[in-house]
Each structure stands twice: as C-alpha cells, then as structure tokens.
N, C-alpha and C. Protein backbone atom coordinates (compact mmCIF):
# COMPACT_ATOMS: atom_id res chain seq x y z
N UNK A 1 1.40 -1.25 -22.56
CA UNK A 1 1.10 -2.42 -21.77
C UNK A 1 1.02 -2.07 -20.28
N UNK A 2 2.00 -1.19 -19.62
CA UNK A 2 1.78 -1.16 -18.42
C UNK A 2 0.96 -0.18 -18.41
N UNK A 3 0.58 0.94 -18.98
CA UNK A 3 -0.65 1.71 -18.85
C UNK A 3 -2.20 0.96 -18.31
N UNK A 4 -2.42 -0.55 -19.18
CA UNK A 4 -3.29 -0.80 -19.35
C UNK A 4 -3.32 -1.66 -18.56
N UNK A 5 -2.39 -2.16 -17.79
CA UNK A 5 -2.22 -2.90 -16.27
C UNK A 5 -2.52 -1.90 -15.07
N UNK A 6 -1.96 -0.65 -15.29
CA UNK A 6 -2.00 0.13 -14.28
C UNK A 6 -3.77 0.57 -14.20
N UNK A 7 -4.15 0.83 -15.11
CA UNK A 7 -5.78 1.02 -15.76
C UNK A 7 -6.63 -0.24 -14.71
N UNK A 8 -6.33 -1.44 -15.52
CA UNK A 8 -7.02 -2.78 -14.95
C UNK A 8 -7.04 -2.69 -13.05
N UNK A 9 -5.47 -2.20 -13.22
CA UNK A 9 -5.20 -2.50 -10.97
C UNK A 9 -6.24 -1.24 -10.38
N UNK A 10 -6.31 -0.03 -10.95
CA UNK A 10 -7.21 0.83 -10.38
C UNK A 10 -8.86 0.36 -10.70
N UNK A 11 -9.06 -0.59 -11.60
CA UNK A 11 -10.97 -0.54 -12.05
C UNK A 11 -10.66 -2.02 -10.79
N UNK A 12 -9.90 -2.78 -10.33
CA UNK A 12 -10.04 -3.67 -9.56
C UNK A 12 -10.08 -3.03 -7.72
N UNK A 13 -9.03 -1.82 -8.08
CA UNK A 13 -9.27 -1.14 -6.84
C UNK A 13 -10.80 -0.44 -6.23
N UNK A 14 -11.40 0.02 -7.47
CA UNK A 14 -12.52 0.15 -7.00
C UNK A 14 -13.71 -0.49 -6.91
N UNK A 15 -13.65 -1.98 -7.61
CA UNK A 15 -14.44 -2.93 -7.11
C UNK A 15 -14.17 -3.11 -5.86
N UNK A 16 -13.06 -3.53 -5.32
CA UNK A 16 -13.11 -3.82 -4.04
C UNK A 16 -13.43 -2.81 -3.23
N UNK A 17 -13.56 -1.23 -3.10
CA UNK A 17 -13.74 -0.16 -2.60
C UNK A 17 -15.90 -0.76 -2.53
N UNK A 18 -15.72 -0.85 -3.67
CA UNK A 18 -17.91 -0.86 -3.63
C UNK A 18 -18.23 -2.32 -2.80
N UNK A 19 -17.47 -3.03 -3.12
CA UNK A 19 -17.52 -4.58 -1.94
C UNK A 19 -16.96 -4.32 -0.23
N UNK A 20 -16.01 -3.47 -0.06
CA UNK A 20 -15.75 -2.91 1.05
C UNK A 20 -17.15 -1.97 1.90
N UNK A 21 -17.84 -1.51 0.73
CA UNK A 21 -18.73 -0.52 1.27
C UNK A 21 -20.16 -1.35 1.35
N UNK A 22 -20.20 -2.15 0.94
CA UNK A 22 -21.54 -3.36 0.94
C UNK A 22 -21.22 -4.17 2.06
N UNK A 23 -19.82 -4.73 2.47
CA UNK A 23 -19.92 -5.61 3.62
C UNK A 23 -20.21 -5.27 4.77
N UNK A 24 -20.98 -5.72 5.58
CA UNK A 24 -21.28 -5.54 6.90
C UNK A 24 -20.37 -5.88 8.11
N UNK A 25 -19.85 -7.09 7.82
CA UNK A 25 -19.19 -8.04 8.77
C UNK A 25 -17.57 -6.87 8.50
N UNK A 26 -17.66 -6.35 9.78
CA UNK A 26 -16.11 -5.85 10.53
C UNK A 26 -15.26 -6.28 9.90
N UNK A 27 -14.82 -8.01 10.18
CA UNK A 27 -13.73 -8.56 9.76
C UNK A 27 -13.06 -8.88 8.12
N UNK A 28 -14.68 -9.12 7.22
CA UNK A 28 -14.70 -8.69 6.13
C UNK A 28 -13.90 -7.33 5.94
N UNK A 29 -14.75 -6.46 6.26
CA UNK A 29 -14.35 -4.93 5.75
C UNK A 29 -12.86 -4.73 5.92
N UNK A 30 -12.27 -5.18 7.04
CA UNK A 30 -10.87 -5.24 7.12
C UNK A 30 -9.95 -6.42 6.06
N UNK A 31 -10.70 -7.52 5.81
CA UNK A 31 -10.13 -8.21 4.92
C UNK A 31 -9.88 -7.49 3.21
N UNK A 32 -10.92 -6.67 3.12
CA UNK A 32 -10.90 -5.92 1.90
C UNK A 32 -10.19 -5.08 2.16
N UNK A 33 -10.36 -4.43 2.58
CA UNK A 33 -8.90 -3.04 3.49
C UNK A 33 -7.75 -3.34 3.04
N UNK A 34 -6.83 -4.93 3.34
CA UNK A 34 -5.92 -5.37 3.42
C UNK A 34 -5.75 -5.55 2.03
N UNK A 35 -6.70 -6.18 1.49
CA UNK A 35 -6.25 -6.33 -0.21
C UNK A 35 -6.02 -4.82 -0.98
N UNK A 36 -6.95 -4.09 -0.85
CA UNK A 36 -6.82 -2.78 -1.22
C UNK A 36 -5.90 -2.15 -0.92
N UNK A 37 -5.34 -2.09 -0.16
CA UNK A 37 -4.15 -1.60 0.04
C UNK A 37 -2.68 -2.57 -0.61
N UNK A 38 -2.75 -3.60 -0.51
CA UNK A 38 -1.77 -4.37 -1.49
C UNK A 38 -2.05 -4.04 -3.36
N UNK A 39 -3.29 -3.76 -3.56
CA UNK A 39 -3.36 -3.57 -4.62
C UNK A 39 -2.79 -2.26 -5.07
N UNK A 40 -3.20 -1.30 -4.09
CA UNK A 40 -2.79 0.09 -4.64
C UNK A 40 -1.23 0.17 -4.48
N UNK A 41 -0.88 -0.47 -3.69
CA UNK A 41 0.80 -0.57 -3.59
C UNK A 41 1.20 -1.28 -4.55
N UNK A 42 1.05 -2.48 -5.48
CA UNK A 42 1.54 -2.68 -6.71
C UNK A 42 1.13 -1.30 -8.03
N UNK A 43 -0.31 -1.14 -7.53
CA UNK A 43 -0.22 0.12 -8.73
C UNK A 43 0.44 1.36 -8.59
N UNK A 44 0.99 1.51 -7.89
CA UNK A 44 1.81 2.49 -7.52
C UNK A 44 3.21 2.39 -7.94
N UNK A 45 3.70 0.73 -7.89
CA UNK A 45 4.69 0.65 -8.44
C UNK A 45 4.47 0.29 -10.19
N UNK A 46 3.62 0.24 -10.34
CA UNK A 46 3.20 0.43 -11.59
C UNK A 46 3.53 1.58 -12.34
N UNK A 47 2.92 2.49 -11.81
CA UNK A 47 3.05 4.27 -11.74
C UNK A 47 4.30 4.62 -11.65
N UNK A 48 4.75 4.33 -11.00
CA UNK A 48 6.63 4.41 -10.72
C UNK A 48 7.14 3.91 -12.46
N UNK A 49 7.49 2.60 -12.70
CA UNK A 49 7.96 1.84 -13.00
C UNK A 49 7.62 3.13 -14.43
N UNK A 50 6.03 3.10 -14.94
CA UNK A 50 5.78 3.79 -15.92
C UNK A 50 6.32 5.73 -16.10
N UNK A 51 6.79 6.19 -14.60
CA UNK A 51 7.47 7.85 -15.40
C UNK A 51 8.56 7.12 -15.08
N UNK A 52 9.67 6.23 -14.55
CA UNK A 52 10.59 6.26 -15.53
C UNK A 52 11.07 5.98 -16.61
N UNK A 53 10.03 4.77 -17.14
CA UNK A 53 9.96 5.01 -18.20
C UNK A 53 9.82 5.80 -19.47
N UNK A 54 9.14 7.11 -18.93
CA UNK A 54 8.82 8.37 -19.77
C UNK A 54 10.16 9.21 -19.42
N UNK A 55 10.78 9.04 -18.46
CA UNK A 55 11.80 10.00 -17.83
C UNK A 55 12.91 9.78 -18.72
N UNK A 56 13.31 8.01 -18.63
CA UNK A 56 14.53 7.70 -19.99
C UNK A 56 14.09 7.93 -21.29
N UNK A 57 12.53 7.78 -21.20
CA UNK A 57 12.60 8.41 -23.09
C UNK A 57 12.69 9.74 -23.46
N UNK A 58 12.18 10.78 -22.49
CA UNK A 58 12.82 11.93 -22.76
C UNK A 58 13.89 12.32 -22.44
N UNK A 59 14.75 11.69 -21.76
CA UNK A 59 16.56 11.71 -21.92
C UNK A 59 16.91 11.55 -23.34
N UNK A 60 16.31 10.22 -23.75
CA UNK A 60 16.43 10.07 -25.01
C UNK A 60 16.66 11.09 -26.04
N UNK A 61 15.54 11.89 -25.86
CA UNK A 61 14.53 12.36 -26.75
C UNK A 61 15.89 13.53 -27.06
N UNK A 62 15.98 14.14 -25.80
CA UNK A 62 16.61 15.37 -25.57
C UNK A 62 18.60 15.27 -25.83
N UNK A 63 18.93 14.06 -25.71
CA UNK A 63 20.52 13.68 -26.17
C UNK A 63 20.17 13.31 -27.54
N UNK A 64 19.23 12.61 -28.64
CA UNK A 64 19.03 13.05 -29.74
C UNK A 64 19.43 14.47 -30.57
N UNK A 65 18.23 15.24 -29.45
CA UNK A 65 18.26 16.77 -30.26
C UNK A 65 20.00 17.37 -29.64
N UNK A 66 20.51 17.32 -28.81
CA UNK A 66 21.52 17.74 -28.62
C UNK A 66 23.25 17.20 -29.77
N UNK A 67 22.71 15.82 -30.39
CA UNK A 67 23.36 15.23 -31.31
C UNK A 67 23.04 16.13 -32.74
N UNK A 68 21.99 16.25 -32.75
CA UNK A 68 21.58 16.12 -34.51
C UNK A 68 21.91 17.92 -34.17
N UNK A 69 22.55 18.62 -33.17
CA UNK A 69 22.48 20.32 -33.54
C UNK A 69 24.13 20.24 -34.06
C-alpha cells in the first residue's frame, strides 16, 4: 500500500514538473515550485516510513533465525 502511494506521489510529482515547465507566468512557476516541493516532502516521508518498515521486518526476519538455531 505505501509503495503504491509512494509510486502515485512521484507520477503526481512529475506532472507538476511538465506543468511547471509549460507555465509562462513567473508567479505560476513559483506556485508549482511550492507544491512540488510539499509533495516531494510527503514522499519522502513516505520513503522513510517504508525502510523502516523493511528495517523491522528484517529484525524480524533475523531474531527468527537466531531462535529456530
């Protein structure tokens, strides 16, 4: 699930990257700027959120194998 959130926040990051690069108007381009950058900062905590998630499952993984020896 969060893979496929983190997936969705980057294909939205680069819409706004090709709408950033089409606008003309200054204040525009900075208005997209501003979102883009809020966006990549949630996907980032996205990114976060998802290796520790991989980090406790291979704790997991690895106090398993240290049980079952």
């Amino acid at each position: 699930k969060l893979e496929l959130e983190y997936a969705e926040s980057l294909q939205e990051i680069g819409d706004m990257a090709v709408n950033r690069a089409k606008a003309r108007n200054p204040k525009t381009r900075e208005l997209i700027e501003g979102r883009i950058a809020e966006k990549q900062a949630y996907a980032d905590g996205i990114d976060g959120r998802i290796e520790r998630l991989q980090d406790e499952w291979q704790a997991k993984e690895r106090a398993i194998e240290v049980i079952s020896e």
